[in-house]
PDB file of N, CA and C in Angstrom:
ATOM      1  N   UNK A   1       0.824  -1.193   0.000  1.00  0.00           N
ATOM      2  CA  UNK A   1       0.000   0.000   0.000  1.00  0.00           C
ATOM      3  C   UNK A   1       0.858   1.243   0.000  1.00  0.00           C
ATOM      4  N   UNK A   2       2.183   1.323   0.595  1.00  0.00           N
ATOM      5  CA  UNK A   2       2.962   2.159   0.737  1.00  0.00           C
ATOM      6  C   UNK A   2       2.785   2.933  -0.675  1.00  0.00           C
ATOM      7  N   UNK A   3       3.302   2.316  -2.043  1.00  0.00           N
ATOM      8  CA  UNK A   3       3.264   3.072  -3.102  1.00  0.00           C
ATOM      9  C   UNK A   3       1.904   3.524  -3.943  1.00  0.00           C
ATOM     10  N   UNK A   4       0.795   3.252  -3.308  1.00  0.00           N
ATOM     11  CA  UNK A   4      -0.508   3.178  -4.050  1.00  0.00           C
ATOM     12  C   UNK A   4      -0.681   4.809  -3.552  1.00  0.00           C
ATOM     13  N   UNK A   5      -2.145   5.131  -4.395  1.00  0.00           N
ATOM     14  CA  UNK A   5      -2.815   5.987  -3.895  1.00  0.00           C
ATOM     15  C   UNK A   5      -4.031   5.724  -3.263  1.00  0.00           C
ATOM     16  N   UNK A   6      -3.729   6.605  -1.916  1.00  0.00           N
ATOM     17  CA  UNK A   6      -5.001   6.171  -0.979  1.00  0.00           C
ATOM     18  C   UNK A   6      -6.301   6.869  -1.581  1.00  0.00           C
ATOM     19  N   UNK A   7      -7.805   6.408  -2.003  1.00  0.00           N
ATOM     20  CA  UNK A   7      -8.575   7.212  -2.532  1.00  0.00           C
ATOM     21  C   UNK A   7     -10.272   7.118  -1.376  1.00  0.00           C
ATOM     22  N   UNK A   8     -10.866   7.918  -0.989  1.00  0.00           N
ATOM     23  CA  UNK A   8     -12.007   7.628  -0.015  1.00  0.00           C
ATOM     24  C   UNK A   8     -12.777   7.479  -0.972  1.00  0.00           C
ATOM     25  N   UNK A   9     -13.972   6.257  -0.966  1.00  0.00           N
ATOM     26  CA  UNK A   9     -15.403   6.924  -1.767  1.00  0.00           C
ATOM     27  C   UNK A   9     -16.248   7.711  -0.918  1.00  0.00           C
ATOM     28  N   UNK A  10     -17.520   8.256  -1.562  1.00  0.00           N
ATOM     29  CA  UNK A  10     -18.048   8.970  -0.853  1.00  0.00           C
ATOM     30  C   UNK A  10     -19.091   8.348   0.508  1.00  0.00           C
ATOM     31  N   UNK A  11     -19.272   7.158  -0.386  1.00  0.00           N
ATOM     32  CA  UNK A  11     -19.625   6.431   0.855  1.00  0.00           C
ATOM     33  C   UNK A  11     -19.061   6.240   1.975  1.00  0.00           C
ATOM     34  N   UNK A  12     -17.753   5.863   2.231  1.00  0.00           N
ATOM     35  CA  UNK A  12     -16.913   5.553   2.763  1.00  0.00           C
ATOM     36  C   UNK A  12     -16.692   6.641   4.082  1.00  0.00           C
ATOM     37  N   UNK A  13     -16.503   7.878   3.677  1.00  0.00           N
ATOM     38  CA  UNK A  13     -16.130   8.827   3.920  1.00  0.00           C
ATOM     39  C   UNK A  13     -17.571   9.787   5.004  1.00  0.00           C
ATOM     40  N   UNK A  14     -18.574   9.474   4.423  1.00  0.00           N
ATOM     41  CA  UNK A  14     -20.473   9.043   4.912  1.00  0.00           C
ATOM     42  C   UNK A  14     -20.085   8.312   6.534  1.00  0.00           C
ATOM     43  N   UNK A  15     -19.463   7.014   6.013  1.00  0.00           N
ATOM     44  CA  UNK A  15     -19.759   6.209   7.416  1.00  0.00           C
ATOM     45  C   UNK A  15     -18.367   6.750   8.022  1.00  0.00           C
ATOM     46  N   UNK A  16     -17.480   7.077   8.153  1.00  0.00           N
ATOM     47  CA  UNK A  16     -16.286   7.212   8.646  1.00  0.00           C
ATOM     48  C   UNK A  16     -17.290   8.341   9.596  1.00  0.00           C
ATOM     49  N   UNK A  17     -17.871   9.742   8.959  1.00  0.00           N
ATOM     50  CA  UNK A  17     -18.218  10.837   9.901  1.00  0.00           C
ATOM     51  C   UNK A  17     -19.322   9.859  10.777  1.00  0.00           C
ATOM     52  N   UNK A  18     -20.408   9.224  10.258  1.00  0.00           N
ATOM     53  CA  UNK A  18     -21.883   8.865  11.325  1.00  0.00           C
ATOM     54  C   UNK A  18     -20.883   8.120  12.148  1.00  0.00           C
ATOM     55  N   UNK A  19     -19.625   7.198  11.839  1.00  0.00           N
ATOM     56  CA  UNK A  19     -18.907   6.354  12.607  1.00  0.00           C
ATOM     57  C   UNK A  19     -17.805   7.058  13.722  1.00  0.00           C
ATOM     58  N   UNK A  20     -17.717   7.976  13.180  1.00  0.00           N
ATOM     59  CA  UNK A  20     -16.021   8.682  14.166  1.00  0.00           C
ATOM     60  C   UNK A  20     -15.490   7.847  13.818  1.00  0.00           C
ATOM     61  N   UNK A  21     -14.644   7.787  12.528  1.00  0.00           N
ATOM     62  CA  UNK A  21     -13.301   7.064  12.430  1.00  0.00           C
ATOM     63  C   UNK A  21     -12.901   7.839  11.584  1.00  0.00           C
ATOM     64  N   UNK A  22     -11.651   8.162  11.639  1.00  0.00           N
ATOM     65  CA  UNK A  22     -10.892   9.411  10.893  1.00  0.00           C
ATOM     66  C   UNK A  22      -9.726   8.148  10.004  1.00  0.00           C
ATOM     67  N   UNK A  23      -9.259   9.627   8.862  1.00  0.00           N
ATOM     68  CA  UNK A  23      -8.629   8.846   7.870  1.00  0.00           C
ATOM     69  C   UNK A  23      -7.226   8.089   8.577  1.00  0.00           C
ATOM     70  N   UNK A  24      -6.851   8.573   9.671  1.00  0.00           N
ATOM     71  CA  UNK A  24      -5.413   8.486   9.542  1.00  0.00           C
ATOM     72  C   UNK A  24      -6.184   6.600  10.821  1.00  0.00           C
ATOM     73  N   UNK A  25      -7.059   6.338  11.318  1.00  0.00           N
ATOM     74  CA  UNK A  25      -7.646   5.182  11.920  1.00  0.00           C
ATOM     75  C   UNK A  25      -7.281   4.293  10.499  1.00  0.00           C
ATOM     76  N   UNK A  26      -7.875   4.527   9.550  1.00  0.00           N
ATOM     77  CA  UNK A  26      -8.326   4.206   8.253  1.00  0.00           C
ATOM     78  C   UNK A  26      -6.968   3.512   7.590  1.00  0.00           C
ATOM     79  N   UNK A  27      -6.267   4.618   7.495  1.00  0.00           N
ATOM     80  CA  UNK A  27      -4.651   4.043   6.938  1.00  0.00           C
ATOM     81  C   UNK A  27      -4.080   3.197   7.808  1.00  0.00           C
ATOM     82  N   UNK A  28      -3.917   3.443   9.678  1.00  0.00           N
ATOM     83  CA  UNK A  28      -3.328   2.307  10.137  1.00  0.00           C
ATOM     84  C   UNK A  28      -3.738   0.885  10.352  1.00  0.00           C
ATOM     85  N   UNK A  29      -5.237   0.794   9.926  1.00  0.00           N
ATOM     86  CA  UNK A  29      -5.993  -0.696   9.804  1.00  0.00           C
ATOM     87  C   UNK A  29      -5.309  -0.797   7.982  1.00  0.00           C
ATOM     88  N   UNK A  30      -5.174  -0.695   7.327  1.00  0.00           N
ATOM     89  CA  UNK A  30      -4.694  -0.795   6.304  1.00  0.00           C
ATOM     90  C   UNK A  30      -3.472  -1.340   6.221  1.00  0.00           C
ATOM     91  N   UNK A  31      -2.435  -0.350   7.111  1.00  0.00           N
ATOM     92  CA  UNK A  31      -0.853  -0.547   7.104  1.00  0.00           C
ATOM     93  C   UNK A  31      -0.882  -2.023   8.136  1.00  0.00           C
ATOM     94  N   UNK A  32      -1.660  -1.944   8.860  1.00  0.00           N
ATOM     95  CA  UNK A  32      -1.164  -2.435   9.987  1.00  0.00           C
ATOM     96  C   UNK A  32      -2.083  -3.706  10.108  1.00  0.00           C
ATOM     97  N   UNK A  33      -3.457  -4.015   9.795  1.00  0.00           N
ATOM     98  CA  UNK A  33      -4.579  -4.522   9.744  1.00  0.00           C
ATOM     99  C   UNK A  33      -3.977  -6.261   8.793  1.00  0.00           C
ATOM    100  N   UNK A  34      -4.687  -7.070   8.107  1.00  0.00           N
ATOM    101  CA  UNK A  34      -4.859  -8.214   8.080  1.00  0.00           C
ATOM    102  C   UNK A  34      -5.965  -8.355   7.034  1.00  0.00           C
ATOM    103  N   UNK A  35      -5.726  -9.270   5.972  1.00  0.00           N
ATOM    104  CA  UNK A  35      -7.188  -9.373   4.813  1.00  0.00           C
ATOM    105  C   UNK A  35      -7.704 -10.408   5.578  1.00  0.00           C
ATOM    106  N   UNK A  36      -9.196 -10.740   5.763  1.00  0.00           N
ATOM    107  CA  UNK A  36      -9.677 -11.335   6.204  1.00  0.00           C
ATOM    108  C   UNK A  36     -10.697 -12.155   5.544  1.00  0.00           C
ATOM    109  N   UNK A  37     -10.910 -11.263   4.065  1.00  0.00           N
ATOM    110  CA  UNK A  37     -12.244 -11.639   3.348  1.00  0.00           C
ATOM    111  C   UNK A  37     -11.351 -11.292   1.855  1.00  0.00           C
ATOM    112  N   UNK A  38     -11.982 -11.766   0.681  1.00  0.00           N
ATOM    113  CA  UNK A  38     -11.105 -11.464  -0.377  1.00  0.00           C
ATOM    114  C   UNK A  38     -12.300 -11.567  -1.224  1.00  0.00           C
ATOM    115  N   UNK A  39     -12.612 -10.594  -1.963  1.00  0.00           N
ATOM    116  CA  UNK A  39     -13.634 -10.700  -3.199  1.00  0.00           C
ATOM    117  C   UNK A  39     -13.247 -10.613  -4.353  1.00  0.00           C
ATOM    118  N   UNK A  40     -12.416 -11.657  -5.534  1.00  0.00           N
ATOM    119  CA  UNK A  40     -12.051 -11.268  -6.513  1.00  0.00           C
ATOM    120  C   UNK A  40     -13.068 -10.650  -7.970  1.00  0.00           C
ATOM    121  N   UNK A  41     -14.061 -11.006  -7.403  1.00  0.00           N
ATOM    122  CA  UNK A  41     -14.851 -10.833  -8.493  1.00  0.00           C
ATOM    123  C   UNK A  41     -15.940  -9.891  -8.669  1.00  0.00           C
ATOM    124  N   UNK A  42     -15.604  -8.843  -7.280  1.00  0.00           N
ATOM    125  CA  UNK A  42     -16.370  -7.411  -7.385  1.00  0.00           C
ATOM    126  C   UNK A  42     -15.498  -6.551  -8.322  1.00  0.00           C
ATOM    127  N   UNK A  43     -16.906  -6.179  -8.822  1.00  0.00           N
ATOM    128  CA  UNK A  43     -16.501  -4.840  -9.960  1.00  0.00           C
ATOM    129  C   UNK A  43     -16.905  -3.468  -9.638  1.00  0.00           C
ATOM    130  N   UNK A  44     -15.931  -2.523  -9.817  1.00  0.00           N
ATOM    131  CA  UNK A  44     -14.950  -2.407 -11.104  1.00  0.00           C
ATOM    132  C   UNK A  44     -13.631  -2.967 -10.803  1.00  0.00           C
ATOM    133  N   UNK A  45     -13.515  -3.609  -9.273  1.00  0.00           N
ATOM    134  CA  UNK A  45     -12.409  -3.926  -9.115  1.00  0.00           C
ATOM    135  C   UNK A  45     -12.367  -5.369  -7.893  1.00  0.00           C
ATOM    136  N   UNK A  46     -11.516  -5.894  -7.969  1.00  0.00           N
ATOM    137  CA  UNK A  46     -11.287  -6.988  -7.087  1.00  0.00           C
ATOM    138  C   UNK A  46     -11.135  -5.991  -5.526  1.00  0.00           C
ATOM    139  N   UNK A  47     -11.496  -6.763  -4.361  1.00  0.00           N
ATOM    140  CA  UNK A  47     -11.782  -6.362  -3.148  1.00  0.00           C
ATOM    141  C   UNK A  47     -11.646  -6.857  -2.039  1.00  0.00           C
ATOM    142  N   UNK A  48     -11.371  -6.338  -0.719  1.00  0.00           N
ATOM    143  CA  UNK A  48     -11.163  -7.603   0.076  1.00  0.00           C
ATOM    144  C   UNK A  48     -11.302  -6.903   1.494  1.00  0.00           C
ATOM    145  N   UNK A  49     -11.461  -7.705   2.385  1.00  0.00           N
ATOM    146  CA  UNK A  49     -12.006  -6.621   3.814  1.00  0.00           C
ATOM    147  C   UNK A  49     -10.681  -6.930   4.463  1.00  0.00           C
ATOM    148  N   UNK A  50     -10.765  -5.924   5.366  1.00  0.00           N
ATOM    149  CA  UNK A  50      -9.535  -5.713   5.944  1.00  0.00           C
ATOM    150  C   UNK A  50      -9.905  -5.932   7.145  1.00  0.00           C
ATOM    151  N   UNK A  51      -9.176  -6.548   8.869  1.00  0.00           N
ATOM    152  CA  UNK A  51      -9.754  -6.195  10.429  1.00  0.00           C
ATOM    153  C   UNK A  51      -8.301  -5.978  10.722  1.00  0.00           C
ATOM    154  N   UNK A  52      -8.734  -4.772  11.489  1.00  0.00           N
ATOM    155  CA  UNK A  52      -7.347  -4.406  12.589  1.00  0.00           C
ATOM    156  C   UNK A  52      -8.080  -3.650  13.992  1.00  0.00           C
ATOM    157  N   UNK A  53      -7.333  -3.107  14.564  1.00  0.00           N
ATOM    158  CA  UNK A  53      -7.551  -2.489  15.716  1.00  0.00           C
ATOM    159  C   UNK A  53      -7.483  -0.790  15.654  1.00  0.00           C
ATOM    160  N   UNK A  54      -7.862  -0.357  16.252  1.00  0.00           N
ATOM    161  CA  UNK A  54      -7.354   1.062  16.443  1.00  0.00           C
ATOM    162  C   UNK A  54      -7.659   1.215  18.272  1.00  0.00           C
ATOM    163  N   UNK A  55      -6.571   0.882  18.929  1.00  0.00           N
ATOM    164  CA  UNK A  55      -6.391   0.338  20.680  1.00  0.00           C
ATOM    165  C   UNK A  55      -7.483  -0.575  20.643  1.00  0.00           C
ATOM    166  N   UNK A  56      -7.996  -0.276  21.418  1.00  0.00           N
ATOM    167  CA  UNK A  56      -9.255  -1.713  21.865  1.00  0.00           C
ATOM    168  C   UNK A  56     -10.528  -1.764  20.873  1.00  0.00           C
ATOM    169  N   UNK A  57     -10.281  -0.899  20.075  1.00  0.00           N
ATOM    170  CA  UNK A  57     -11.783  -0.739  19.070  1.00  0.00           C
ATOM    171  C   UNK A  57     -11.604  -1.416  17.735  1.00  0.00           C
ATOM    172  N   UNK A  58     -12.274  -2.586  17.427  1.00  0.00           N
ATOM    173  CA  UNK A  58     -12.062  -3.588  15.747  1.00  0.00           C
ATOM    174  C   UNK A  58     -12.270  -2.494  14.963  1.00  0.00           C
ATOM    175  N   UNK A  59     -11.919  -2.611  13.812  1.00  0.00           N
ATOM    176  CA  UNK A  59     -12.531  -1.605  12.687  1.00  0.00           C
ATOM    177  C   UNK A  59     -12.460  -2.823  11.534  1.00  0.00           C
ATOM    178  N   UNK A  60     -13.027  -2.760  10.648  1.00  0.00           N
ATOM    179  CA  UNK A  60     -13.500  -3.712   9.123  1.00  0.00           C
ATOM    180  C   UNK A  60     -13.248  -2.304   8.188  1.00  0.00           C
ATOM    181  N   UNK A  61     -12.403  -2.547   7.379  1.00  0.00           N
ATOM    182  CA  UNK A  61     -12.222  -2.080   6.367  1.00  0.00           C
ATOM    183  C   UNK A  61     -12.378  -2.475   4.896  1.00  0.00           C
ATOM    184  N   UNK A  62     -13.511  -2.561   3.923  1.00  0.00           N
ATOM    185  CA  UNK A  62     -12.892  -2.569   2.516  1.00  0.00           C
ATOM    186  C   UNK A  62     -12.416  -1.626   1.658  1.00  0.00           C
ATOM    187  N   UNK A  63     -11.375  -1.957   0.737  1.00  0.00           N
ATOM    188  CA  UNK A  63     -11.161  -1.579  -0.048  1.00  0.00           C
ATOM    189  C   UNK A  63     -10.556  -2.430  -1.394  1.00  0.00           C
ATOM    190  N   UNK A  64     -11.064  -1.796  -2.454  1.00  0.00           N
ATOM    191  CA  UNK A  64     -10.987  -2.254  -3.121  1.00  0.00           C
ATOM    192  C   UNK A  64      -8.993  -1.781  -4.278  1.00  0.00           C
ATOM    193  N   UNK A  65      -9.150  -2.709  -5.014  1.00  0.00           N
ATOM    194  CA  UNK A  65      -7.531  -2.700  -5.936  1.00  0.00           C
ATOM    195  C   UNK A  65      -7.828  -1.794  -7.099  1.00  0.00           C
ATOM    196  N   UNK A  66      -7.251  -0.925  -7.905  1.00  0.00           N
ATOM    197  CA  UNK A  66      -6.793  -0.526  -9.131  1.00  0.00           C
ATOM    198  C   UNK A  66      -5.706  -0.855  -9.432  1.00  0.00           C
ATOM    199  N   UNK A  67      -5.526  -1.800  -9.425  1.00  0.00           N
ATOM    200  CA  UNK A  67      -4.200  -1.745  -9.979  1.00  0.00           C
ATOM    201  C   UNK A  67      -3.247  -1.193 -11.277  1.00  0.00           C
ATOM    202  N   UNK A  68      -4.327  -1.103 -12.187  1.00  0.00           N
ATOM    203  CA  UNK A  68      -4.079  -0.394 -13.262  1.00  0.00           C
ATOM    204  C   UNK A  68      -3.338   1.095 -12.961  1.00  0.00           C
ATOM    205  N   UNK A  69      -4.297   1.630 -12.164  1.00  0.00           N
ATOM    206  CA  UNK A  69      -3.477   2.961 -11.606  1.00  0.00           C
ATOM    207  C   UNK A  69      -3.348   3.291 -10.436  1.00  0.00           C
ATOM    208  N   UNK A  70      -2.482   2.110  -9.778  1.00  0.00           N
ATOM    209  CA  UNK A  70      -1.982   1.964  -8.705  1.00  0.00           C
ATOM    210  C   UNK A  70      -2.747   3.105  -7.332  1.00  0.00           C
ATOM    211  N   UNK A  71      -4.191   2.582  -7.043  1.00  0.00           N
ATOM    212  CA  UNK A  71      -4.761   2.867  -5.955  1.00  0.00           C
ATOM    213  C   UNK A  71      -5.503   2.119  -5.568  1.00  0.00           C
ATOM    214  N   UNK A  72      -5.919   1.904  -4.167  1.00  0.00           N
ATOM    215  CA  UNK A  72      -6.478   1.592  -3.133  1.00  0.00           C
ATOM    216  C   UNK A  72      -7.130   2.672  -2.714  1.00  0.00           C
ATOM    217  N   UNK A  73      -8.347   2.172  -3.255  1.00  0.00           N
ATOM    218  CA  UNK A  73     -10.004   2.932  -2.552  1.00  0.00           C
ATOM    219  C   UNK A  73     -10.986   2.197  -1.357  1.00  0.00           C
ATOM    220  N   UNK A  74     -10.864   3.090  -0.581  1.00  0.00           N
ATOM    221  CA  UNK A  74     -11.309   2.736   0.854  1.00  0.00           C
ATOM    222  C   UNK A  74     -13.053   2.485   0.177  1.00  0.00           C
ATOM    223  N   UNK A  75     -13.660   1.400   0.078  1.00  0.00           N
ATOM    224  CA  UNK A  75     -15.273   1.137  -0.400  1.00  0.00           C
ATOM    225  C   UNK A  75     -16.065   1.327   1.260  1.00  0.00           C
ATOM    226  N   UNK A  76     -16.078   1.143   2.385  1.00  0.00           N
ATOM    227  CA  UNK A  76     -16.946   1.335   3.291  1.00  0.00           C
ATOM    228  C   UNK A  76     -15.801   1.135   4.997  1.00  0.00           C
ATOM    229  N   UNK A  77     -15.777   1.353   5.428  1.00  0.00           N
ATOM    230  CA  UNK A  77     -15.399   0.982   6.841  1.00  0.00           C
ATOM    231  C   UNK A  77     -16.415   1.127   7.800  1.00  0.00           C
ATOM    232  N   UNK A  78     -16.336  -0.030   9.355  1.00  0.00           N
ATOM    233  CA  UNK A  78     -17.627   0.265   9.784  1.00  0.00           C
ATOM    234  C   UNK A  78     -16.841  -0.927  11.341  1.00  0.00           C
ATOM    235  N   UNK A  79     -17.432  -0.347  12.385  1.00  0.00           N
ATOM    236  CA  UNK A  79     -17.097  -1.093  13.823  1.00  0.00           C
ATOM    237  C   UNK A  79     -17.787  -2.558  13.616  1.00  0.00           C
ATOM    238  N   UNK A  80     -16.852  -3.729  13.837  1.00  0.00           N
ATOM    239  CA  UNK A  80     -17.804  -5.174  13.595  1.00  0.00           C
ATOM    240  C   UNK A  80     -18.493  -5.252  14.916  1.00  0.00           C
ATOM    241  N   UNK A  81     -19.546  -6.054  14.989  1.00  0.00           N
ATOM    242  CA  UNK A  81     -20.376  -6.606  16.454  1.00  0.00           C
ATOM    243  C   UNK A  81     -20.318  -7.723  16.404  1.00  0.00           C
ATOM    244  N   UNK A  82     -20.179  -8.604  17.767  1.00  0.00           N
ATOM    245  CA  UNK A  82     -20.516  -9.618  17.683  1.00  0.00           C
ATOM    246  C   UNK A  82     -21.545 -10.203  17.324  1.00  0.00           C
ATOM    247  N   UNK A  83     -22.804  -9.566  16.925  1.00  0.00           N
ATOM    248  CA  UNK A  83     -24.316 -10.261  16.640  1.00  0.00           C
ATOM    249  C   UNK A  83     -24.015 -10.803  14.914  1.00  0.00           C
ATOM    250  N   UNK A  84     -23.266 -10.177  14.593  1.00  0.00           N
ATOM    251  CA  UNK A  84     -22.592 -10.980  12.806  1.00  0.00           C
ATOM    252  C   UNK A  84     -21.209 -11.607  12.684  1.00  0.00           C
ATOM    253  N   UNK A  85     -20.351 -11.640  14.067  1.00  0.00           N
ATOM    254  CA  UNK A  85     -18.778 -11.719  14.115  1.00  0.00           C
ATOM    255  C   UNK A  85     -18.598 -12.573  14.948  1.00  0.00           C
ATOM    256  N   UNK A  86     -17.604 -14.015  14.999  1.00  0.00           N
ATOM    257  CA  UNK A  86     -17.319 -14.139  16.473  1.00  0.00           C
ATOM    258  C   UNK A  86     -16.654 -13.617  17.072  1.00  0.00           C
ATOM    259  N   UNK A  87     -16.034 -14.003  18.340  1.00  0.00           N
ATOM    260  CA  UNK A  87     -14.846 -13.087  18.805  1.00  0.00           C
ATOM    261  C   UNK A  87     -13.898 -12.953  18.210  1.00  0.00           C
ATOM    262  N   UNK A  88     -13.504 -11.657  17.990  1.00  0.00           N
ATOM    263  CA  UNK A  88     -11.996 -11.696  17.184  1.00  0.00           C
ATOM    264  C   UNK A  88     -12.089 -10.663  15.711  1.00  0.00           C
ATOM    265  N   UNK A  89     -13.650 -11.087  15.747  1.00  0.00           N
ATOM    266  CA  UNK A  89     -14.170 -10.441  14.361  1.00  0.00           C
ATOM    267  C   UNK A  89     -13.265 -10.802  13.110  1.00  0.00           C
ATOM    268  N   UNK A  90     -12.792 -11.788  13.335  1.00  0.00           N
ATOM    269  CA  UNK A  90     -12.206 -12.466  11.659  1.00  0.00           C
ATOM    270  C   UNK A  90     -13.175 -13.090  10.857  1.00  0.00           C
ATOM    271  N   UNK A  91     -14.105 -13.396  11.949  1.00  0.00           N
ATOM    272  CA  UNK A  91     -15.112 -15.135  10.912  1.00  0.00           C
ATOM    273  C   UNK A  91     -16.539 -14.160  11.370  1.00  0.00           C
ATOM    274  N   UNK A  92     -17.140 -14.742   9.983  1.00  0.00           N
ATOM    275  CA  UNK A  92     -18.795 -14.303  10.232  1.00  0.00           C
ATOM    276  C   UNK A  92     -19.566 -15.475  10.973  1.00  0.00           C
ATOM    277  N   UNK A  93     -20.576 -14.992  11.894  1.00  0.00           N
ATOM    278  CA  UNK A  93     -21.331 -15.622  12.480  1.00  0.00           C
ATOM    279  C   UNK A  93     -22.126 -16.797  11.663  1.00  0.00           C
ATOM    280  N   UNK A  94     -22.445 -18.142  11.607  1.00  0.00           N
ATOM    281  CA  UNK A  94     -23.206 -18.862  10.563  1.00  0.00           C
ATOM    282  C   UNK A  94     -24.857 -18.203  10.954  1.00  0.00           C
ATOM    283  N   UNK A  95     -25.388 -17.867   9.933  1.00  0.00           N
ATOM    284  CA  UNK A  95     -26.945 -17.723  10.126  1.00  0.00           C
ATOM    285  C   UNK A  95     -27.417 -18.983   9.762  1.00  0.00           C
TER     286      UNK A  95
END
């Protein structure tokens, strides 16, 4: 990610304010965070969720690849719960 460009959608950027999570939360679940989920076959681009921490608080990040022109667009971030997560928030709950 170091050489990409970081890009917000507007969505993204939507839940970050209703959420309180600021960009620079955003980049260190990124830098620092773990793929957990991998969607190759969302369009316009392949995608994949991200979980890290920011101190004691999970954060879920997607974003999706350009690779074509080398960026990484933040598609939604959002706090996981356990009522869809188990502990740890890596694995989804089975419905």
């Amino acid at each position: 990610m170091a050489d990409n460009r970081l890009i917000f959608s507007v969505h993204a950027v939507k839940r970050m304010f209703n959420r309180r999570v600021t960009s620079h939360e955003v980049r260190k679940v990124i830098e620092e965070g773990h793929t957990i989920e991998e969607y190759p076959n969302d369009s316009p681009y392949p995608s994949r969720l991200i979980m890290g921490w920011n101190g004691e608080r999970p954060l879920h990040v997607v974003v999706a690849e350009n690779e074509q022109e080398d960026e990484v667009i933040v598609v939604t971030v959002y706090e996981p719960d356990l009522f869809n997560w188990l502990p740890g928030f890596e694995r989804r709950r089975e419905s």
